[in-house]
Protein backbone atom coordinates (compact mmCIF):
# COMPACT_ATOMS: atom_id res chain seq x y z
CA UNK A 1 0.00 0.00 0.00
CA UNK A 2 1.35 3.31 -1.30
CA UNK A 3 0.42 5.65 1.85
CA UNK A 4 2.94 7.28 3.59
CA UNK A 5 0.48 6.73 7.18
CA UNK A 6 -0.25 3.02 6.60
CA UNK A 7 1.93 1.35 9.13
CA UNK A 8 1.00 -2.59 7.84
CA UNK A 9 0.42 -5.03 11.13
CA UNK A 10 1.20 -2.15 13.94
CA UNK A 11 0.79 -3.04 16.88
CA UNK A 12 -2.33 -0.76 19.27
CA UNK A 13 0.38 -0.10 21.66
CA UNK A 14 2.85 1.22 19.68
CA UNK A 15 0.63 3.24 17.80
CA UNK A 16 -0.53 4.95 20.55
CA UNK A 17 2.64 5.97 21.53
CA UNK A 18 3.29 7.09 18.05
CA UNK A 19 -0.06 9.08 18.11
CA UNK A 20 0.39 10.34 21.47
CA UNK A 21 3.90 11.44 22.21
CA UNK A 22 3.22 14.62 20.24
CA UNK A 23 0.32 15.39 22.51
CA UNK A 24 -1.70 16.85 19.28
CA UNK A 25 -5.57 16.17 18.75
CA UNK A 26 -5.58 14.75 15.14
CA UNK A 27 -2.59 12.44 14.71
CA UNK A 28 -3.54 9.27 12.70
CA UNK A 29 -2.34 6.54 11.25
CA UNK A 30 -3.81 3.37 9.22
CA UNK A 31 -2.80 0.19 10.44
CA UNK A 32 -4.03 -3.58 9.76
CA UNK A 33 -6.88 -4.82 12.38
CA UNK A 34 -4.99 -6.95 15.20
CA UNK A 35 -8.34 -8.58 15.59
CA UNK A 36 -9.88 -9.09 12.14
CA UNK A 37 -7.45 -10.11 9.10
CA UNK A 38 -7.91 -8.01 6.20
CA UNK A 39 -9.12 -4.47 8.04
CA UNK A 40 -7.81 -1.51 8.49
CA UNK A 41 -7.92 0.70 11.55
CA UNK A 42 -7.54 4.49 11.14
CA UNK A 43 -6.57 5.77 14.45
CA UNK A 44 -6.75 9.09 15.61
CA UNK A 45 -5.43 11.22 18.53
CA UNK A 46 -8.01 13.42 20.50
CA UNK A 47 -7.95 14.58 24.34
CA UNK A 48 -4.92 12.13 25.19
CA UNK A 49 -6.66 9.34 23.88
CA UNK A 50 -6.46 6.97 20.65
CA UNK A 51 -9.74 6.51 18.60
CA UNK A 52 -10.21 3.66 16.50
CA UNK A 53 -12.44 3.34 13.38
CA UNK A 54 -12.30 0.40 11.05
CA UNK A 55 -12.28 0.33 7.33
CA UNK A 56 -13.81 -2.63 5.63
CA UNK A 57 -12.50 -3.51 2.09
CA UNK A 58 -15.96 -4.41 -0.09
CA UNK A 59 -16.14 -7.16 -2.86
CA UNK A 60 -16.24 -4.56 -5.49
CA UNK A 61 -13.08 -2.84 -4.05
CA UNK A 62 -14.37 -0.22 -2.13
CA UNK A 63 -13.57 1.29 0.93
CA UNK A 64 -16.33 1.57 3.88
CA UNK A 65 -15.59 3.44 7.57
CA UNK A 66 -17.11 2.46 10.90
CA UNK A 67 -18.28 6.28 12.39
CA UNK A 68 -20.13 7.49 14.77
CA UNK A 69 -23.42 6.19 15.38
CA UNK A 70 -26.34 8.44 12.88
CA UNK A 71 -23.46 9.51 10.15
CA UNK A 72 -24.56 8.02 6.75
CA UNK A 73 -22.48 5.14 5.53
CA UNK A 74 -20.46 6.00 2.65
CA UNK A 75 -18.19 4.17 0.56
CA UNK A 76 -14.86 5.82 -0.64
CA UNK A 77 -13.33 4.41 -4.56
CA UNK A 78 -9.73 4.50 -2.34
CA UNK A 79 -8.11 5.10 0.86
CA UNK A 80 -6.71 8.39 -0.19
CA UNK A 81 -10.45 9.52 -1.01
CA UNK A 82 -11.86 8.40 2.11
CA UNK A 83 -8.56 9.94 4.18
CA UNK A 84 -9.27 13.39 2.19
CA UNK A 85 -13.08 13.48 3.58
CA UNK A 86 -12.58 13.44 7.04
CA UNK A 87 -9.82 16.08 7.45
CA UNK A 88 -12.53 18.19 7.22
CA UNK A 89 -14.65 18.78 10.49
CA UNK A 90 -18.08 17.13 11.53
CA UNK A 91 -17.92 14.26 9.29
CA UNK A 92 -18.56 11.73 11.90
CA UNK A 93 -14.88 11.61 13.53
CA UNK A 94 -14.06 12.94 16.88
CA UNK A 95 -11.90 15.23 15.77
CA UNK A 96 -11.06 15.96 12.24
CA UNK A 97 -7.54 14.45 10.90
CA UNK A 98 -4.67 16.97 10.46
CA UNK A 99 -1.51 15.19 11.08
CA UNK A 100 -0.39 12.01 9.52
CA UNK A 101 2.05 10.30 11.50
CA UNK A 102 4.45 8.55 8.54
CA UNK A 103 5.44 5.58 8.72
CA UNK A 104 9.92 5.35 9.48
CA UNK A 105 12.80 3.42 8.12
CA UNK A 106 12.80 0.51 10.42
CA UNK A 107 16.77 0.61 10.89
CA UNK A 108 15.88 4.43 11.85
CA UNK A 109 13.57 3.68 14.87
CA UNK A 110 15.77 0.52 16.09
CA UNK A 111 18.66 3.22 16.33
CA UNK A 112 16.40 5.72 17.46
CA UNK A 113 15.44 3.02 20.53
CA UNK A 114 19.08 2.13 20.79
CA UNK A 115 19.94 5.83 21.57
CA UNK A 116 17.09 5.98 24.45
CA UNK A 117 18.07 2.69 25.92
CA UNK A 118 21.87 4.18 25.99
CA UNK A 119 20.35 7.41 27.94
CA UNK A 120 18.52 5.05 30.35
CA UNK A 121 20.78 2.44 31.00
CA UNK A 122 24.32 4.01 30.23
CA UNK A 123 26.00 5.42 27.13
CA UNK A 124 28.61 2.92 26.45
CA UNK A 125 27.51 -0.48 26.94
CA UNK A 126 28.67 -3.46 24.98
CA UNK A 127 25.51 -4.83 22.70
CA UNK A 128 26.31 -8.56 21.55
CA UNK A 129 23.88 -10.14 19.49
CA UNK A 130 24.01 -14.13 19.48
CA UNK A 131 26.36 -13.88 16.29
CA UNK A 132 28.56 -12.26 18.74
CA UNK A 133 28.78 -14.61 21.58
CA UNK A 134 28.94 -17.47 19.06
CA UNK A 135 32.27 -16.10 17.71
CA UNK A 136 33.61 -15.56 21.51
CA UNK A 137 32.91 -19.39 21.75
CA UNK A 138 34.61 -20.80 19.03
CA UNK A 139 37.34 -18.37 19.73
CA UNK A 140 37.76 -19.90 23.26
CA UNK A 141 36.72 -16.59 25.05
């Protein structure tokens, strides 16, 4: 999927510490369902506090949004369509969306968690993956 906010199978926790640590109402993100294969969850940031709506994927390749209870259904040709509708206010969102939160290089948030761990526990300390200590073995270390 060509969306810079589509995060593939993200997990709820870290996406709500993606969506929160800015502490801005209208962060979101599109992740896959952790519960149902084949949805999407576009989650928003509002009052501290992650919203969740799921998008359904029709037969005829549509896109359809779980809202708030009395908003009309409507179906959406593609994601981008249906993302472009409700950054506008009142259409059936808590809040309306203003921020996408784009998805990172992968090596870029393991060094990013890296550098925090170093500022926690130490700058300095030795990491050793198991390729590591298998070399120190047949070294005789």
């Amino acid at each position: 999927m060509d969306l810079p906010y589509y995060h593939g199978p993200l997990s709820k926790r870290d996406c709500e510490t993606l969506l929160l640590k800015e502490g801005t109402d209208g962060n979101f993100l599109l992740r896959d369902s952790e519960s149902l294969p084949g949805v999407l969850c576009l989650c928003v940031s509002y009052k501290n506090f992650v919203y969740t709506y799921r998008i359904f994927k029709e037969k005829q390749g549509y896109y359809k949004i779980q809202t708030t209870e009395g908003v009309p259904k409507q179906i959406f040709p593609n994601l981008k369509e249906l993302i472009s509708k409700f950054e506008k206010p009142d259409q059936g969102l808590v809040v309306q969306l203003s921020k996408p939160i784009k998805k990172t290089n992968p090596y870029l948030m393991w060094r990013s968690s890296k550098l925090e761990l170093d500022s926690i526990y130490g700058v300095g300390l030795e990491y050793r993956t198991p390729v590591d200590n298998a070399d120190s073995l047949d070294r005789g270390n």
